[in-house]
Each structure stands twice: as C-alpha cells, then as structure tokens.
C-alpha atoms as a PDB file:
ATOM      1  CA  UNK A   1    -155.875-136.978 -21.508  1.00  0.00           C
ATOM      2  CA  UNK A   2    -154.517-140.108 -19.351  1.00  0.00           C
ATOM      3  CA  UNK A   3    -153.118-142.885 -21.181  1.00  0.00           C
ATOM      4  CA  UNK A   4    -154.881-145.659 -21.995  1.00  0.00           C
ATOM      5  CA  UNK A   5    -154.722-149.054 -22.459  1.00  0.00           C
ATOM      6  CA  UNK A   6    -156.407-148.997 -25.659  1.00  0.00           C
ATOM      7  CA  UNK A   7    -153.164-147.852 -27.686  1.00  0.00           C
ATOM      8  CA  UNK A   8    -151.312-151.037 -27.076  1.00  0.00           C
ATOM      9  CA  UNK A   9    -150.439-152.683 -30.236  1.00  0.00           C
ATOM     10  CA  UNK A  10    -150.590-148.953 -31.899  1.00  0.00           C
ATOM     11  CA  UNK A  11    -147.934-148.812 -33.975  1.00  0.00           C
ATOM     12  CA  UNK A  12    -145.832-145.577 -35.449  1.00  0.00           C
ATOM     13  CA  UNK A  13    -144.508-144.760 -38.664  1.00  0.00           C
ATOM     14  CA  UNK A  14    -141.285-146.074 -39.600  1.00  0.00           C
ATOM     15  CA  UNK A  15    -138.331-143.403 -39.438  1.00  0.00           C
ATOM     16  CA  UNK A  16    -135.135-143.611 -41.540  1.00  0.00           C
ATOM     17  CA  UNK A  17    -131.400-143.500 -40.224  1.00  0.00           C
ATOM     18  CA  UNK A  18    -128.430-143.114 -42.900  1.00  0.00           C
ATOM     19  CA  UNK A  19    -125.325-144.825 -41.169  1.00  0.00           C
ATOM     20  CA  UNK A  20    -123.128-142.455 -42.516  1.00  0.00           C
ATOM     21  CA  UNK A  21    -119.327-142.685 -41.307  1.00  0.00           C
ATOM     22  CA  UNK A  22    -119.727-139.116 -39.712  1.00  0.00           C
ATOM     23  CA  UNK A  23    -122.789-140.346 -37.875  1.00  0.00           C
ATOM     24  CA  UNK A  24    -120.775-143.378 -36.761  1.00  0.00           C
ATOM     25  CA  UNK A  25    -118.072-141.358 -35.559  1.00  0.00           C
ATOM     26  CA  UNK A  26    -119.613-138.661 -33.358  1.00  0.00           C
ATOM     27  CA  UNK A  27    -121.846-141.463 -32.000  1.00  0.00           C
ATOM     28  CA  UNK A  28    -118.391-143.576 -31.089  1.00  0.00           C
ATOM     29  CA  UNK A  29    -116.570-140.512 -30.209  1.00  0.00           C
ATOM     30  CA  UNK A  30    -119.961-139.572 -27.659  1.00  0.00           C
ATOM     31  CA  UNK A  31    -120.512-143.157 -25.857  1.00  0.00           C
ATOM     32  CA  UNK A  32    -116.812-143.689 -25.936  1.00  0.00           C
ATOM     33  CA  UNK A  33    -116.377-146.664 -28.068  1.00  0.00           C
ATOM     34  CA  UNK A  34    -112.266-147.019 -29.344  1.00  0.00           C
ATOM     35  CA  UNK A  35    -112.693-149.843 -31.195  1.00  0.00           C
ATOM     36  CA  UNK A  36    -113.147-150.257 -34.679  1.00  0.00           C
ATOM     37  CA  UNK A  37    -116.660-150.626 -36.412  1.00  0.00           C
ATOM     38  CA  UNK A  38    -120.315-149.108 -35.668  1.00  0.00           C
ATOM     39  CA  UNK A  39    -120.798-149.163 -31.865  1.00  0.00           C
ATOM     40  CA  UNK A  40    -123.904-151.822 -31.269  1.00  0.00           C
ATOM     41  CA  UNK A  41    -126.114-149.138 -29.695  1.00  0.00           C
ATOM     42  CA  UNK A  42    -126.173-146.719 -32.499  1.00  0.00           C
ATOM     43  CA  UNK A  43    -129.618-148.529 -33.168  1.00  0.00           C
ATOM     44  CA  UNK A  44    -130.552-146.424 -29.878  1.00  0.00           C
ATOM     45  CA  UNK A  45    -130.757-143.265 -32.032  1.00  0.00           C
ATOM     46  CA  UNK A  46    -133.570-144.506 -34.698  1.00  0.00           C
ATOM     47  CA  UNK A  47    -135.096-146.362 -31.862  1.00  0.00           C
ATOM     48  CA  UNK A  48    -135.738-143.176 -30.250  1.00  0.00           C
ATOM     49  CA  UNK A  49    -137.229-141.530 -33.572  1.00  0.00           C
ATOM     50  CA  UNK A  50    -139.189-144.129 -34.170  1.00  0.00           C
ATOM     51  CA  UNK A  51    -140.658-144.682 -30.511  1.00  0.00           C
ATOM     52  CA  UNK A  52    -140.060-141.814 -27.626  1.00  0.00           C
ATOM     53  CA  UNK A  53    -139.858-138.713 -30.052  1.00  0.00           C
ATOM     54  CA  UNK A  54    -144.010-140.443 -31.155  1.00  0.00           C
ATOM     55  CA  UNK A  55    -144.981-141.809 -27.546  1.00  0.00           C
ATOM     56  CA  UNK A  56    -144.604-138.333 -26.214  1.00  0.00           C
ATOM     57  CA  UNK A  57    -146.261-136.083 -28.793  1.00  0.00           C
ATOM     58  CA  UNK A  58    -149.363-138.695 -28.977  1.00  0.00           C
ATOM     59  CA  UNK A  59    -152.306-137.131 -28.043  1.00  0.00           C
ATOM     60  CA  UNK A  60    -154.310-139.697 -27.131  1.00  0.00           C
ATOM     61  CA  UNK A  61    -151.464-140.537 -24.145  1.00  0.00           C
ATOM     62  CA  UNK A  62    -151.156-137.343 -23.223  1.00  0.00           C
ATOM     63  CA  UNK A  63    -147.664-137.077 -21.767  1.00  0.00           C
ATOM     64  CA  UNK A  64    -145.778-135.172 -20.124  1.00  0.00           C
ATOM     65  CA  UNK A  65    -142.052-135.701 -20.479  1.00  0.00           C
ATOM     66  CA  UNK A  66    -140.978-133.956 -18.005  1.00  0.00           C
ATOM     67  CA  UNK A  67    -142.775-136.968 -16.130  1.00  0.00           C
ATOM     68  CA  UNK A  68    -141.054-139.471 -17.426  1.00  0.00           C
ATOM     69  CA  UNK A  69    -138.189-141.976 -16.506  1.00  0.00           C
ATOM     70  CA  UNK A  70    -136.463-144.298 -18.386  1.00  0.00           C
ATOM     71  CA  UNK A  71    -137.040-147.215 -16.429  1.00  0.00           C
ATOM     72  CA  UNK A  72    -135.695-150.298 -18.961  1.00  0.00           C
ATOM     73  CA  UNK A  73    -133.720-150.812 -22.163  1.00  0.00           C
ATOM     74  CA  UNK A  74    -132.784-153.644 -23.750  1.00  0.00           C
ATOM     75  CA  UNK A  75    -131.690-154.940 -26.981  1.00  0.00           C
ATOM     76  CA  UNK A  76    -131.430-158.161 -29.274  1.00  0.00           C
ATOM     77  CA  UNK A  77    -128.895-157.916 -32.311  1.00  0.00           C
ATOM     78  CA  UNK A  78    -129.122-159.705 -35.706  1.00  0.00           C
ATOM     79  CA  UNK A  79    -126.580-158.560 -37.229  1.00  0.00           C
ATOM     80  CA  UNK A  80    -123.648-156.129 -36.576  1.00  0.00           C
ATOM     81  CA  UNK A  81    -124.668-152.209 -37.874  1.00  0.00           C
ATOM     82  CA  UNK A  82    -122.774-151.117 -41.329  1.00  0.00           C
ATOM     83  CA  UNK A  83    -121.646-148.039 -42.743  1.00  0.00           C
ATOM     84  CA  UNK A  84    -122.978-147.141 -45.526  1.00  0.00           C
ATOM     85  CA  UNK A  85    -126.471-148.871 -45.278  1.00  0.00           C
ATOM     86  CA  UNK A  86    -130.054-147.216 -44.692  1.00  0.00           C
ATOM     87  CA  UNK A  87    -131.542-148.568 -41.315  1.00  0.00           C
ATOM     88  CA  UNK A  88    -135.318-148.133 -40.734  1.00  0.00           C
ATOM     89  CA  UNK A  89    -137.246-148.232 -37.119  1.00  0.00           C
ATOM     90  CA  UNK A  90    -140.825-148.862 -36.451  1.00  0.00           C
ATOM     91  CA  UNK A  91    -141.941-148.753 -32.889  1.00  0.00           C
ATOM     92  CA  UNK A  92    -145.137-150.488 -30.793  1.00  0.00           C
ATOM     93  CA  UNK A  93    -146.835-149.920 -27.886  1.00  0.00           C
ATOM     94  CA  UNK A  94    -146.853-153.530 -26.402  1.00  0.00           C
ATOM     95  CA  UNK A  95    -148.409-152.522 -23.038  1.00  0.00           C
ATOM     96  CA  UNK A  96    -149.877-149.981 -20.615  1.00  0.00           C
ATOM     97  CA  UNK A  97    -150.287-150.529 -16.975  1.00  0.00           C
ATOM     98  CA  UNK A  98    -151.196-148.887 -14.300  1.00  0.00           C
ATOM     99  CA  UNK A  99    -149.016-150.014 -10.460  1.00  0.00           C
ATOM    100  CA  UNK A 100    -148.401-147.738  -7.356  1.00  0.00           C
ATOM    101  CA  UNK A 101    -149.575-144.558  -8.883  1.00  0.00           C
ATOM    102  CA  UNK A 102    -147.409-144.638 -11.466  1.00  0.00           C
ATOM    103  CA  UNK A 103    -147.634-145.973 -15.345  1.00  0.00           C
ATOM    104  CA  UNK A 104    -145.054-148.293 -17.397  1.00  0.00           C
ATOM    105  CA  UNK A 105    -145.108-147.944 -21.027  1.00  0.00           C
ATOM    106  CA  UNK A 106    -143.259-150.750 -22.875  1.00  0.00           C
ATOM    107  CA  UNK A 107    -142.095-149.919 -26.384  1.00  0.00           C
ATOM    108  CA  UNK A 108    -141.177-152.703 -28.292  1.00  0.00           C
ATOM    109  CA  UNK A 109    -138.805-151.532 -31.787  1.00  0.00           C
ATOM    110  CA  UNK A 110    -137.507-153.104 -34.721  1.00  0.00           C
ATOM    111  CA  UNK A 111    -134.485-151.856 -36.691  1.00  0.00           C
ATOM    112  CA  UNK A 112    -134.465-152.927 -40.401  1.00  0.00           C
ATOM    113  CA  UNK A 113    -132.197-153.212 -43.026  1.00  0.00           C
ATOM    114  CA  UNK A 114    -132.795-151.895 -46.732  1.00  0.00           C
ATOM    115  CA  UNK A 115    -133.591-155.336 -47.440  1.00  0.00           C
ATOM    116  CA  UNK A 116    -136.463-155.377 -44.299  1.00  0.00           C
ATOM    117  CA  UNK A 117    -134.039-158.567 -42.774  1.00  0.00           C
ATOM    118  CA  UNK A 118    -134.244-157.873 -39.262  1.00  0.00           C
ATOM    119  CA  UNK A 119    -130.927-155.863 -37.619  1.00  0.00           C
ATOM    120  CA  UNK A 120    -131.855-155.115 -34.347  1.00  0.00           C
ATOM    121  CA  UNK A 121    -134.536-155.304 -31.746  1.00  0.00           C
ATOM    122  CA  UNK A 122    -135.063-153.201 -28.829  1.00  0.00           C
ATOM    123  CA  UNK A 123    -137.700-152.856 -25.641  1.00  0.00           C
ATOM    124  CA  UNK A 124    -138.093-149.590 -23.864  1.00  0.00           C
ATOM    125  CA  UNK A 125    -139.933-149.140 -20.622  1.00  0.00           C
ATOM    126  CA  UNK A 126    -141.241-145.716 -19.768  1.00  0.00           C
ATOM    127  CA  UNK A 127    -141.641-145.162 -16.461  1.00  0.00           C
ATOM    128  CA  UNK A 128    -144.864-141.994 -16.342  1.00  0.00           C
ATOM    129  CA  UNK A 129    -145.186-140.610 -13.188  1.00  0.00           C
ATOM    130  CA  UNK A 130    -148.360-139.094 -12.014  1.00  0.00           C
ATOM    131  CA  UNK A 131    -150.016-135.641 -11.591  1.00  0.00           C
ATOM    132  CA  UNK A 132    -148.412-135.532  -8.324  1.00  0.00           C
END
C-alpha cells in the first residue's frame, strides 16, 4: 500500500520510558556524554517507540524500512530529563508529501512527564524512497 496523505494528524499510542540510572548510564556511556546528569537526547529513545517503531509497522503506509532515511531531527526542551521519573511519548503524523520521487514523513513527538507537563518535544523527518 503507498502512503497516503490521509494519515496526517493520525496519532499513536503513547509508550512509557522508566529513566532508570542504568538506562541513563548506558545511554551516556553510548553517545559519549562525561558530564554529570541525563544526557538531553535520551528523549530520542521513547521518541523512537512512540513514532518510528509505529510509522513503520502501519499498514496503511506501507513501509519499507529498508527504504528509509533519516532525513531531519530536531528537538525543543522544557525541562532537563530526571532520574527516577516515568517519561511518556506520543507521536503524530503532521505531514505526507510527495517531491522528486521520493516521500517525507514528518513526525511530530511529545515527551511527558508523570504529571503530563510537557518535557520535551521532538520533529522527525523520514525521508521514503521509492520502489526504485
């Protein structure tokens, strides 16, 4: 099935992330952060759950990851991340279009505290190649 620009605004389920201190650590230890405190991009991990891990086993966009790119990332922060708390991430298609053969798929996600205040916000852009 091709995608379609008829799933933008869908949005997926919510997915949980403890920040647990072992968590923190192997993140730190993998992106090489020395400093003290959750790195900032830790929200990358739920962010993923919450948006790529859906996008790509959504039948009605039928994708193929093996033809995709990530094309974009960004990120807005609230707060700083915290050990010990229970983040949530929800993820939304915000668009679909179509340019030189190709399709971008922007996924915008919110990162949540146990409290629902706002901790983090991120945009994705998928870059879906074509059948080739």
């Amino acid at each position: 099935m091709a995608l379609s620009a008829g799933v933008e605004g869908s949005t997926y389920p919510p997915v949980r992330f403890e920040v647990d201190a072992s968590r923190v650590r192997a993140f730190a230890d993998a992106v090489g952060h020395l400093g003290p405190g959750v790195p900032p991009t830790i929200v990358t991990v739920p962010e993923i759950a919450a948006g790529l891990d859906h996008v790509v086993s959504d039948p009605r966009l039928g994708i193929d990851l093996a033809r995709v790119l990530h094309g974009e990332q960004e990120y807005t922060w609230s707060r700083p991340v915290v050990v010990g708390e229970t983040l949530t991430a929800a993820a939304t298609i915000e668009s679909v279009r179509d340019r030189g053969g190709v399709r971008f798929v922007v996924l915008g996600t919110q990162v949540r505290d146990g409290a629902g205040e706002l901790v983090a916000s991120g945009r994705t852009t998928l870059i879906v190649r074509g059948d080739g």
